[in-house]
C-alpha atoms as a PDB file:
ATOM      1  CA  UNK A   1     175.802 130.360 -48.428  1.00  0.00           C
ATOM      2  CA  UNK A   2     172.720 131.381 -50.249  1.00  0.00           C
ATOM      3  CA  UNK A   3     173.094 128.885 -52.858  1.00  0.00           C
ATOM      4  CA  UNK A   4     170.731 126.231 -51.452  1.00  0.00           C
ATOM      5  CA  UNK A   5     167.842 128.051 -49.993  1.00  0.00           C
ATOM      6  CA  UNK A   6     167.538 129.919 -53.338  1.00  0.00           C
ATOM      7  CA  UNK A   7     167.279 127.050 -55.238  1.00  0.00           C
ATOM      8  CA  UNK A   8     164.368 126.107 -52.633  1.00  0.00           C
ATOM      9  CA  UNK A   9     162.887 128.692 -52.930  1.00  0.00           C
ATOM     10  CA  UNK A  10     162.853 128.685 -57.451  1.00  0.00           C
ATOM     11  CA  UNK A  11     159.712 126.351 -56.662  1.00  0.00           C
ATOM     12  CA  UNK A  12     155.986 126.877 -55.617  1.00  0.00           C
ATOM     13  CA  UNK A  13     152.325 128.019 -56.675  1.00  0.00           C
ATOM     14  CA  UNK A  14     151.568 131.374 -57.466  1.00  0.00           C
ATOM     15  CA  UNK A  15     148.415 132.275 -55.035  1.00  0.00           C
ATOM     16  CA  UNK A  16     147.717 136.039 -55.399  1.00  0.00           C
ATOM     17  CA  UNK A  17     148.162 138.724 -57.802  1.00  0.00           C
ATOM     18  CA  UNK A  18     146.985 142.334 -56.384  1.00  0.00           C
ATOM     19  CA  UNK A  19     146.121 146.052 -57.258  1.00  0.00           C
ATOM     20  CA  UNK A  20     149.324 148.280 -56.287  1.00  0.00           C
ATOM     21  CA  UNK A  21     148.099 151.493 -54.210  1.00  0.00           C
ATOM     22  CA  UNK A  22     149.709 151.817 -50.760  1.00  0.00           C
ATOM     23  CA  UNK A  23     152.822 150.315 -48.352  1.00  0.00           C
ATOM     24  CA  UNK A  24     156.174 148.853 -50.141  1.00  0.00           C
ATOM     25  CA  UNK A  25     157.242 150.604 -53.352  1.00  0.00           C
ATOM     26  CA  UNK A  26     158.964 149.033 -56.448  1.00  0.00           C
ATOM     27  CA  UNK A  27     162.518 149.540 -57.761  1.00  0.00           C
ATOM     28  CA  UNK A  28     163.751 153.616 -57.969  1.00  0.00           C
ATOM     29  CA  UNK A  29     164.189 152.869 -62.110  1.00  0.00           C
ATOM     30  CA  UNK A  30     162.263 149.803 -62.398  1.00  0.00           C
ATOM     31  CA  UNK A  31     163.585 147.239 -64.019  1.00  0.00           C
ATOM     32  CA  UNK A  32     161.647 144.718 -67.160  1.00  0.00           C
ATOM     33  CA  UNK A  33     159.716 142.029 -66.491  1.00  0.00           C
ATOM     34  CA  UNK A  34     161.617 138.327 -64.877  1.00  0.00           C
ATOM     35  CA  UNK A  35     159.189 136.790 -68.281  1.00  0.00           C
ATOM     36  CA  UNK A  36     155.471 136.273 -68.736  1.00  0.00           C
ATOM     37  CA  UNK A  37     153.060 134.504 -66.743  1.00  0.00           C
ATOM     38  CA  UNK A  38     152.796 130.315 -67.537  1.00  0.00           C
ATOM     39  CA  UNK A  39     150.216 130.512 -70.374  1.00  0.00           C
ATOM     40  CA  UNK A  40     148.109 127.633 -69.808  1.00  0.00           C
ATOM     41  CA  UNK A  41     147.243 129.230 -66.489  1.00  0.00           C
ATOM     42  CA  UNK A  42     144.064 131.325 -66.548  1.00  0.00           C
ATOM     43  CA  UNK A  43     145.151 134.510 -64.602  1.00  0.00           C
ATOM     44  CA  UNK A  44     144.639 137.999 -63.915  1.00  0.00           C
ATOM     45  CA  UNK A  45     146.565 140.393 -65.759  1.00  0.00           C
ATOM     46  CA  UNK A  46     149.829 140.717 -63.420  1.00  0.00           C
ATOM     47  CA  UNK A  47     149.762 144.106 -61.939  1.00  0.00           C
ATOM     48  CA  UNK A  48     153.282 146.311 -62.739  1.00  0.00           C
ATOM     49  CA  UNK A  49     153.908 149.206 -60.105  1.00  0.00           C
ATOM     50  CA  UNK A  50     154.699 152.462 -61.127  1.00  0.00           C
ATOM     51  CA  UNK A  51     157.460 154.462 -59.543  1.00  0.00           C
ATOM     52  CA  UNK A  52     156.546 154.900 -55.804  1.00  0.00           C
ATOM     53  CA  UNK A  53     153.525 153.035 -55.886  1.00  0.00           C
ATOM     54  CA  UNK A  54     153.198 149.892 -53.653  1.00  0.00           C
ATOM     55  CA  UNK A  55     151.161 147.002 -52.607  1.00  0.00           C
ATOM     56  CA  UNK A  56     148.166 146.853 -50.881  1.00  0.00           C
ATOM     57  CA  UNK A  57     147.515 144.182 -48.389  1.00  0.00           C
ATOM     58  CA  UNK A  58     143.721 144.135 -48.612  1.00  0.00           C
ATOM     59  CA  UNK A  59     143.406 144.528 -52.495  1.00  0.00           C
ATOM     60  CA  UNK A  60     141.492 142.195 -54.410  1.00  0.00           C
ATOM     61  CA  UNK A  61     143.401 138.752 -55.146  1.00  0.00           C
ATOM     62  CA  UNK A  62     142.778 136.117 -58.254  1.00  0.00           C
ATOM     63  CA  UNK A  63     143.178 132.399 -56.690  1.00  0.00           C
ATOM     64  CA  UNK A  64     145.031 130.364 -58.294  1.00  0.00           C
ATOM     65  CA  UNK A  65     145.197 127.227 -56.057  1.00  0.00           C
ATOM     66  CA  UNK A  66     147.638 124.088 -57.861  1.00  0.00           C
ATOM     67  CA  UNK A  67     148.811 126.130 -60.294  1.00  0.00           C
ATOM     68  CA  UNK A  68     153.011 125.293 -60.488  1.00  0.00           C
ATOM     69  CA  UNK A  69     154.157 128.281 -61.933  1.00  0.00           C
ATOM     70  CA  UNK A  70     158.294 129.144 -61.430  1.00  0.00           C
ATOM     71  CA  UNK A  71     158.293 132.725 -59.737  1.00  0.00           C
ATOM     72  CA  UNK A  72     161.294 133.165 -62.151  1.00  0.00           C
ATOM     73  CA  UNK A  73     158.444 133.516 -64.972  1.00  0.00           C
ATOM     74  CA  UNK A  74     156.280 136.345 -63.340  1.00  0.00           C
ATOM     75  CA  UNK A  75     156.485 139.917 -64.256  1.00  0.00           C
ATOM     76  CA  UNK A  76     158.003 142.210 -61.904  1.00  0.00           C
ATOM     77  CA  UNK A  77     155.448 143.822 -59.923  1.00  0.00           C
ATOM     78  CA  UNK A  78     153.427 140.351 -59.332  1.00  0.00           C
ATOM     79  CA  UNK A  79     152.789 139.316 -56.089  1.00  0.00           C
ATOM     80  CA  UNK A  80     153.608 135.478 -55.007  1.00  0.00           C
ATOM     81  CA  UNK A  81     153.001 133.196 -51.935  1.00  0.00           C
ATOM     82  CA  UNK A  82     156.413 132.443 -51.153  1.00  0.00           C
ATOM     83  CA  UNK A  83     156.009 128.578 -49.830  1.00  0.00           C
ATOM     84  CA  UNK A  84     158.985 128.600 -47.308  1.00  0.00           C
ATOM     85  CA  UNK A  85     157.026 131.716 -44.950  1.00  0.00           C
ATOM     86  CA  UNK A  86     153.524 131.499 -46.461  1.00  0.00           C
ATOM     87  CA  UNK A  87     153.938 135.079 -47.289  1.00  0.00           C
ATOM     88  CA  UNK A  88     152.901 136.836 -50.346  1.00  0.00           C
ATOM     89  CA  UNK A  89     156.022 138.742 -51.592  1.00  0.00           C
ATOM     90  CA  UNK A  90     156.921 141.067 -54.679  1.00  0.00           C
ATOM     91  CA  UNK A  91     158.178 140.050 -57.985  1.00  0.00           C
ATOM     92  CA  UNK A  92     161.308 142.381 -58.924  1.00  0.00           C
ATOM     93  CA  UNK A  93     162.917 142.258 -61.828  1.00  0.00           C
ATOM     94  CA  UNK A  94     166.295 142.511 -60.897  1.00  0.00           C
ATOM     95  CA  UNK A  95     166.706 141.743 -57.392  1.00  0.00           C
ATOM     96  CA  UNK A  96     170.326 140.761 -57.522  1.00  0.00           C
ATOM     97  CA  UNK A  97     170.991 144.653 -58.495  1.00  0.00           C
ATOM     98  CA  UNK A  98     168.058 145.967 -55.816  1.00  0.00           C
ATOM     99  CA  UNK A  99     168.561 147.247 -52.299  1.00  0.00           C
ATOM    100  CA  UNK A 100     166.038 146.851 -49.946  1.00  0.00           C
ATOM    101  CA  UNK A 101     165.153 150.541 -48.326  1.00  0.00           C
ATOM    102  CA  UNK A 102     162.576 150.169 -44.611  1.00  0.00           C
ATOM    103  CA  UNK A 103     162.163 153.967 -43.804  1.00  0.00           C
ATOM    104  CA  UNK A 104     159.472 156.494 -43.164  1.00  0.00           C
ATOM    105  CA  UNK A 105     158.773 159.930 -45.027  1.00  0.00           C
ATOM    106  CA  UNK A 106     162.639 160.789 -45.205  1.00  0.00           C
ATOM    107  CA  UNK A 107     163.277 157.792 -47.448  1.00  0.00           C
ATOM    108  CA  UNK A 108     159.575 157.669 -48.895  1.00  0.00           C
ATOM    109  CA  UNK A 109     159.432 160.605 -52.134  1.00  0.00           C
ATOM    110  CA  UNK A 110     160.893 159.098 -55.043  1.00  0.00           C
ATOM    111  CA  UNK A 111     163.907 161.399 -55.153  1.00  0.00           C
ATOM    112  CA  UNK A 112     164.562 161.261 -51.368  1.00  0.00           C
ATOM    113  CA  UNK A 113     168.104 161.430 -50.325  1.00  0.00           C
ATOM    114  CA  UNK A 114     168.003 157.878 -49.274  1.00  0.00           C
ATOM    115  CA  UNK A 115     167.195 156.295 -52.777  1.00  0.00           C
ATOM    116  CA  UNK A 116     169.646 159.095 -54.216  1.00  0.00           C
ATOM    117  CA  UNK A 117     172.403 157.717 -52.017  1.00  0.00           C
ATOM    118  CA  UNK A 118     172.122 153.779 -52.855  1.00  0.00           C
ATOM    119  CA  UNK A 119     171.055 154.555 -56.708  1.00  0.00           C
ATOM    120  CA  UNK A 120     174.254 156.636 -56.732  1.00  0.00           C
ATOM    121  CA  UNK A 121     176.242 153.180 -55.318  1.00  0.00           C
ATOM    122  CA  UNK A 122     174.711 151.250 -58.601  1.00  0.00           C
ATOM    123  CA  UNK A 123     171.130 149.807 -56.718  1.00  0.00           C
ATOM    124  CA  UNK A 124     167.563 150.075 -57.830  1.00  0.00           C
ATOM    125  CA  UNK A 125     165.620 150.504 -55.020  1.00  0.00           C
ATOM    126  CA  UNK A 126     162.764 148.403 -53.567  1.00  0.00           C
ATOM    127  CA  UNK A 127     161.191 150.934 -50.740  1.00  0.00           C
ATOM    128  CA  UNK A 128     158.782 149.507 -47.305  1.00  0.00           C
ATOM    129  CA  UNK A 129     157.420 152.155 -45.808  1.00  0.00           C
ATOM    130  CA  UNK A 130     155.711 155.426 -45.405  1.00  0.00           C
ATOM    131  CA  UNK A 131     155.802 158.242 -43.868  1.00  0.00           C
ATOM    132  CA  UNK A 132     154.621 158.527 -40.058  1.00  0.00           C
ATOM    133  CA  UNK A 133     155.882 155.317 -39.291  1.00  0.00           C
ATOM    134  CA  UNK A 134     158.911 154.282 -37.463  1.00  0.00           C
ATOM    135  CA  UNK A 135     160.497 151.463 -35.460  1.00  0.00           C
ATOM    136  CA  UNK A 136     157.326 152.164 -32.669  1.00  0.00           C
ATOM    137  CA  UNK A 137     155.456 154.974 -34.015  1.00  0.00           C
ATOM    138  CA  UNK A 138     152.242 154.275 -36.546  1.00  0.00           C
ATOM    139  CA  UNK A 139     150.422 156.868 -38.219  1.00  0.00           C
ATOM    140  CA  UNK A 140     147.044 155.046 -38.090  1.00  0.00           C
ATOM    141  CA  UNK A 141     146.567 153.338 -41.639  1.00  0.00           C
ATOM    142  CA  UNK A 142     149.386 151.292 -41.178  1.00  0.00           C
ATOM    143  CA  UNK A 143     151.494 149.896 -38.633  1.00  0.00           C
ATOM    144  CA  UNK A 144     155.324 150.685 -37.265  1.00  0.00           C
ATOM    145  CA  UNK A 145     158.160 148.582 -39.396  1.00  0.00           C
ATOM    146  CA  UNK A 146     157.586 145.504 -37.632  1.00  0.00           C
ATOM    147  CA  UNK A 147     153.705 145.382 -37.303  1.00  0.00           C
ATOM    148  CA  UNK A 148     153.400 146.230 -41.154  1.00  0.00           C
ATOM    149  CA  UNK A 149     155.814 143.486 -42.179  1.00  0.00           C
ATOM    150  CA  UNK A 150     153.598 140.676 -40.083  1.00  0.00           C
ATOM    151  CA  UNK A 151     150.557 141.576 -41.145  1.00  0.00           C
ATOM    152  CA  UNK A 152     151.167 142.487 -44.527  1.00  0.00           C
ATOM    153  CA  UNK A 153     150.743 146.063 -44.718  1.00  0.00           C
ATOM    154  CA  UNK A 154     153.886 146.190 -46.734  1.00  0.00           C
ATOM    155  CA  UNK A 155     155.136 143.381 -48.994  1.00  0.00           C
ATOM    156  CA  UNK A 156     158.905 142.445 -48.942  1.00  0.00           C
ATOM    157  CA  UNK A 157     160.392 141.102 -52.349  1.00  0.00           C
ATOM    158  CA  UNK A 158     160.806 137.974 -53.347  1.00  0.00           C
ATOM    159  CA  UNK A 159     164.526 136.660 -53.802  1.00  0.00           C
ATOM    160  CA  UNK A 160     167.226 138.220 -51.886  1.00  0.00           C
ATOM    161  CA  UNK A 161     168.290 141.437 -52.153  1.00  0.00           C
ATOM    162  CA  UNK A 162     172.531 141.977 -51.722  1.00  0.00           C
ATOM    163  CA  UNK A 163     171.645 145.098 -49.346  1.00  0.00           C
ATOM    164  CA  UNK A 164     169.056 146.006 -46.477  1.00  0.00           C
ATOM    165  CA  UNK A 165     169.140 149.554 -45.243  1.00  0.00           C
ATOM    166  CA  UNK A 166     166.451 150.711 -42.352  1.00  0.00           C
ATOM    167  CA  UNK A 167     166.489 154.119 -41.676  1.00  0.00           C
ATOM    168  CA  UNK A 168     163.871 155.954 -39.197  1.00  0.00           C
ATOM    169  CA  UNK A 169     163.170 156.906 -35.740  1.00  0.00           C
ATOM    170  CA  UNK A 170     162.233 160.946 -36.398  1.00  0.00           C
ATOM    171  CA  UNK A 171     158.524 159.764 -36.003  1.00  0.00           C
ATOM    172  CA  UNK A 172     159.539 157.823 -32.902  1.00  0.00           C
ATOM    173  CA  UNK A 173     161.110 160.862 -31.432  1.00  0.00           C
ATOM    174  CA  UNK A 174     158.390 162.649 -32.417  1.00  0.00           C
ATOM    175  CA  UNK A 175     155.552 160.440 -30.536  1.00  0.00           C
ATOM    176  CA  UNK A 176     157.082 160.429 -27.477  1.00  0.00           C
ATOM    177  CA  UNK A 177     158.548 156.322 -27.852  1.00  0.00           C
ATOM    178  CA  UNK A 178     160.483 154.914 -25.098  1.00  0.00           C
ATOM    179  CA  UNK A 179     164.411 153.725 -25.561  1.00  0.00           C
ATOM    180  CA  UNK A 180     163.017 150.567 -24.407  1.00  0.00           C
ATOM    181  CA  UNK A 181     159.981 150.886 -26.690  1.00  0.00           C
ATOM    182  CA  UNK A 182     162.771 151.515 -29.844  1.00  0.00           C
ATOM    183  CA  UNK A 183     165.271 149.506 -29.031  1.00  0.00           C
ATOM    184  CA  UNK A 184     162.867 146.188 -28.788  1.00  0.00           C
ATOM    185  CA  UNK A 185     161.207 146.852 -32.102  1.00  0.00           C
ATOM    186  CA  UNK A 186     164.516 147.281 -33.386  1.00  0.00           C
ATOM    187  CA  UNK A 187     165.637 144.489 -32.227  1.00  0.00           C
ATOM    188  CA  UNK A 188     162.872 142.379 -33.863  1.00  0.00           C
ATOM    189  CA  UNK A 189     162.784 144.194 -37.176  1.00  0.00           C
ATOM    190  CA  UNK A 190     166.829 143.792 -37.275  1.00  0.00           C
ATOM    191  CA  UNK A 191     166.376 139.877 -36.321  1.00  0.00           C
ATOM    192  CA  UNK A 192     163.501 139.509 -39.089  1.00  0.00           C
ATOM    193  CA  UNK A 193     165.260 140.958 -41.852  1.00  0.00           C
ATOM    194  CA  UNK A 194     168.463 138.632 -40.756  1.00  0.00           C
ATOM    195  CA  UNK A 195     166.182 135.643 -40.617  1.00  0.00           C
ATOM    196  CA  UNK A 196     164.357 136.151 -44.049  1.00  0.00           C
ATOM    197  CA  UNK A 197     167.430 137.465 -46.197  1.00  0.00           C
ATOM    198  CA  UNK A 198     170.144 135.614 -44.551  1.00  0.00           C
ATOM    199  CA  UNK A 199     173.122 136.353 -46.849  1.00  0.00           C
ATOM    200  CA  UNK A 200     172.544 139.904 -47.581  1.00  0.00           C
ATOM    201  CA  UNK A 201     174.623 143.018 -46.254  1.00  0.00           C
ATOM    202  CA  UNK A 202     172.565 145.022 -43.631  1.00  0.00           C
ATOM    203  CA  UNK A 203     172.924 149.106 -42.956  1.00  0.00           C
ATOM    204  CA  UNK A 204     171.169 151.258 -40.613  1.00  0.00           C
ATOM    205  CA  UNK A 205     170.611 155.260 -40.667  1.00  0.00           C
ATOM    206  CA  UNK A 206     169.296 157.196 -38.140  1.00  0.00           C
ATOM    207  CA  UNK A 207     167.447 159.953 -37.296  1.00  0.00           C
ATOM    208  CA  UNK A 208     168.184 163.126 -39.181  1.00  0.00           C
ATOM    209  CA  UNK A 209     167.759 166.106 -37.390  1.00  0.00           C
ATOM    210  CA  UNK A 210     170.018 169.173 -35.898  1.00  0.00           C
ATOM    211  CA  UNK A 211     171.532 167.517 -32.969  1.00  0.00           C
ATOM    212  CA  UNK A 212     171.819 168.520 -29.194  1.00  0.00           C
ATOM    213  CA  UNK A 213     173.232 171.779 -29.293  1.00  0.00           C
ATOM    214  CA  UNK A 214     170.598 173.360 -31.823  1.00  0.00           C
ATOM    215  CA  UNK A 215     167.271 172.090 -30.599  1.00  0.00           C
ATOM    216  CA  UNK A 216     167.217 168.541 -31.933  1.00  0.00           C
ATOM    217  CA  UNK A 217     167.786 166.968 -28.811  1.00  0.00           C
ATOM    218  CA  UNK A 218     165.374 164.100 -28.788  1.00  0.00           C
ATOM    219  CA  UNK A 219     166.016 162.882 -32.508  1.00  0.00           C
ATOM    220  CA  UNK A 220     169.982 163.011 -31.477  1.00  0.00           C
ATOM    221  CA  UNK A 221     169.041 160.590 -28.973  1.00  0.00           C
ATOM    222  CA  UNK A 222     166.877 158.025 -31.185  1.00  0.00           C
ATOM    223  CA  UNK A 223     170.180 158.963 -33.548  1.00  0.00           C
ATOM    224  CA  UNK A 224     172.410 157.517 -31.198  1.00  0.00           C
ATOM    225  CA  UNK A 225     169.997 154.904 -29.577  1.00  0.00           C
ATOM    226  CA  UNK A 226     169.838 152.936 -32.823  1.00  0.00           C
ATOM    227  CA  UNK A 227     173.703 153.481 -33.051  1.00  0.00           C
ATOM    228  CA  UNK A 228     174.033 151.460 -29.847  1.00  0.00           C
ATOM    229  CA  UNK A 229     171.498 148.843 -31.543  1.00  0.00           C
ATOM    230  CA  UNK A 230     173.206 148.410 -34.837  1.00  0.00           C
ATOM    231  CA  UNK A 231     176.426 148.028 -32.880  1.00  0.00           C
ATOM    232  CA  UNK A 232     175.167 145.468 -30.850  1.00  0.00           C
ATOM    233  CA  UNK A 233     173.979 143.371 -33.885  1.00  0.00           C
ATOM    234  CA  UNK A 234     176.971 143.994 -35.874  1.00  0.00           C
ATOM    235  CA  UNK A 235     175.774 146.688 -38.437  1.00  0.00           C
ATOM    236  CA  UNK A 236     176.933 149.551 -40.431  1.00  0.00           C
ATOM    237  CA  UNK A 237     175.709 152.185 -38.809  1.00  0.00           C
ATOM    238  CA  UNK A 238     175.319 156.081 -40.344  1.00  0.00           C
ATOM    239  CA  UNK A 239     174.686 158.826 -37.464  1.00  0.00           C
ATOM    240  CA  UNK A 240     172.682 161.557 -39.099  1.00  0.00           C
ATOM    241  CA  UNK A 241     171.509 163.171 -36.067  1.00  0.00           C
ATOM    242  CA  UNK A 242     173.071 166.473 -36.729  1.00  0.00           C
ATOM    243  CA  UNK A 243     173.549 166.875 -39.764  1.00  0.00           C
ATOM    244  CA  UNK A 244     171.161 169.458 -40.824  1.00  0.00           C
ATOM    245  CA  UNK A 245     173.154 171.886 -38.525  1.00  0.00           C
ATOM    246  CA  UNK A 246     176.810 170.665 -39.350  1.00  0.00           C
ATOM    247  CA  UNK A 247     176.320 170.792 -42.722  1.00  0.00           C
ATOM    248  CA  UNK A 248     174.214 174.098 -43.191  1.00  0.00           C
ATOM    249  CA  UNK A 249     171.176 172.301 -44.055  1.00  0.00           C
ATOM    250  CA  UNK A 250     168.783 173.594 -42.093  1.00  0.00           C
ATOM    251  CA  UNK A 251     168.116 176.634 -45.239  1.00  0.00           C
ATOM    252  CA  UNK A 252     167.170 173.873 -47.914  1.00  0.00           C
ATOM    253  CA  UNK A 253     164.515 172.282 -45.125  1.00  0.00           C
ATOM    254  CA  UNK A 254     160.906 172.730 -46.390  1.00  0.00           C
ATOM    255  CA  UNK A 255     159.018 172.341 -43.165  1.00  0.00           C
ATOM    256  CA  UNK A 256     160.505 171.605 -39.690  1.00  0.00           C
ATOM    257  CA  UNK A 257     161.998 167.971 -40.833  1.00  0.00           C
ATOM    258  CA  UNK A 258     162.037 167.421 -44.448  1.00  0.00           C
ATOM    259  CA  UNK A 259     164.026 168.388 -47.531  1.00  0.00           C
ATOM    260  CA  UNK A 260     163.578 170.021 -50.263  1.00  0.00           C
ATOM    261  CA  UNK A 261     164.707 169.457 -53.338  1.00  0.00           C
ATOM    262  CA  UNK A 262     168.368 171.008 -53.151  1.00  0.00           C
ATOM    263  CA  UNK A 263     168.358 169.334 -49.715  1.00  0.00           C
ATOM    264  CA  UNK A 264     167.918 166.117 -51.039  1.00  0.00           C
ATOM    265  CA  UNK A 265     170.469 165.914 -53.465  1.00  0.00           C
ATOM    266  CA  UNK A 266     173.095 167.509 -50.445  1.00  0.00           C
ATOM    267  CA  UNK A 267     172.175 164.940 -47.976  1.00  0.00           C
ATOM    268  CA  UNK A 268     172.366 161.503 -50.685  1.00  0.00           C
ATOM    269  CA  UNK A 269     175.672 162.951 -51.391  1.00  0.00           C
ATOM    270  CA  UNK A 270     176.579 162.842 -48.289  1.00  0.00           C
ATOM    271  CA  UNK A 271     175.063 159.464 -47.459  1.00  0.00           C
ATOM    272  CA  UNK A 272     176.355 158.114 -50.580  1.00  0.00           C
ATOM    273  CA  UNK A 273     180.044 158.640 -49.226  1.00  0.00           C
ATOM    274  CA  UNK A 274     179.560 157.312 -45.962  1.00  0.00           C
ATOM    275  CA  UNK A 275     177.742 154.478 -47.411  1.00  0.00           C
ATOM    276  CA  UNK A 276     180.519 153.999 -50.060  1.00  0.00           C
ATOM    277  CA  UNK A 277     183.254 153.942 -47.488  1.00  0.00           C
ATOM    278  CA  UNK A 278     181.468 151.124 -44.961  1.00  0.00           C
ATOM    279  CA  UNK A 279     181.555 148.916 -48.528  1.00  0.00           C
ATOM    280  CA  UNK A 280     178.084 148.815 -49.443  1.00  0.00           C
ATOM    281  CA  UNK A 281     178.583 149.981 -53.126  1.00  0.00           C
ATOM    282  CA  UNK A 282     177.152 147.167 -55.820  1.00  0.00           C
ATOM    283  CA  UNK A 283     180.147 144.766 -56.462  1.00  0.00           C
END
């Protein structure tokens, strides 16, 4: 299914390398370089992000206008105008072994129990986001999932990844978003990533929190809004909405919402199962 629009997409100039500093993240244990850069093309030294570290949309760019260069050549890390979108995109090394992780500050620190959970099904992980953000919500440097995407806040990779997981919607909850507000933007981010990586397996997890019963009530909604979402488009879907409380997480919380380090390492456990049992372990 993929086998023709990859081979389309083996072919076009390199426009822009930039500085890494802030928005999508490279692989959880990065993998080597794809090669080196085509020699007899004067270029800027291709930038190589370090754990957690991420692209910049406005950082400072080296044209290279004509020059054919095969993507397949660039280090990992590079960024390349992808000539089927006109998007620059990242270079990773070993994108048929990465999963693609959209999330805000629950999936953001490099041992988050997101990235815990796929690395522990065999993926490196390639990470869009940061924290404050969410399907609606923005935390004022850079825009919710979708707006960040379009206007290149974040930079997807290049290739196509065998697994997409989005997981958000605390900061939604948390800035007062409408269902109709969530479910849209949901809708559209769900539709994009289905539109630019056709062939690859898509996951959703939702809001974490300590459901109903214990206080959490408006995260256990967003929980079980994008439930009704993923269902409607077909996806996995992992309901986390309460399980701080049904699993006795709520000691190894280090402020109001997020883990700490114990609490990590319970929780991608835990996601790692679920995750494991809807058949998104690397085949």
């Amino acid at each position: 299914m993929l086998q023709a629009s990859t081979r389309a997409l083996l072919i076009g100039p390199v426009i822009a390398a930039s500085v890494f500093l802030t928005g999508c993240g490279a692989a959880m244990e990065p993998s080597s370089g794809a090669g080196s850069a085509a020699p007899a093309v004067p270029r800027a030294a291709a930038p190589v992000a370090a754990p957690g570290e991420a692209v910049a949309a406005g950082s400072a760019v080296v044209s290279e206008l004509g020059a054919a260069v095969d993507p397949a050549s660039l280090p990992a890390g590079a960024l390349y105008r992808n000539p089927a979108n006109g998007r620059d995109e990242v270079i990773v090394g070993n994108i048929a072994h990465t999963a693609l992780l959209i999330g805000d500050s629950q999936s953001e620190p490099q041992a988050s129990w997101p990235r815990q959970a796929l690395a522990g099904l065999g993926y490196d992980v390639f990470f869009c986001g940061k924290g404050g953000t969410g399907y609606v919500a923005a935390n004022g440097t850079t825009g919710n999932y979708v707006e960040a995407l379009q206007r290149g806040d974040w930079h997807l990779p290049y290739g196509f990844p065998p697994l997409v997981v989005i997981e958000g919607g605390g900061n939604d909850a948390k800035q007062g978003a409408s269902d109709e507000q969530i479910s849209a933007n949901a809708d559209r981010l769900i539709t994009t990533i289905k539109q630019r990586y056709p062939g690859a397996k898509l996951a959703m997890v939702g809001t974490l929190g300590k459901g109903t019963e214990h206080g959490g009530a408006r995260r256990a909604e967003v929980d079980a809004l994008l439930g009704t979402v993923a269902a409607d488009h077909g996806i996995p879907f992992v309901s986390v909405g309460d399980w701080l409380t049904r699993y006795g997480l709520e000691a190894q919380l280090k402020d109001s919402v997020h883990m700490n380090g114990d609490g990590h390492r319970a929780l991608g456990a835990l996601l790692g199962e679920r995750l494991a049992k809807l058949g998104l372990a690397l085949s």
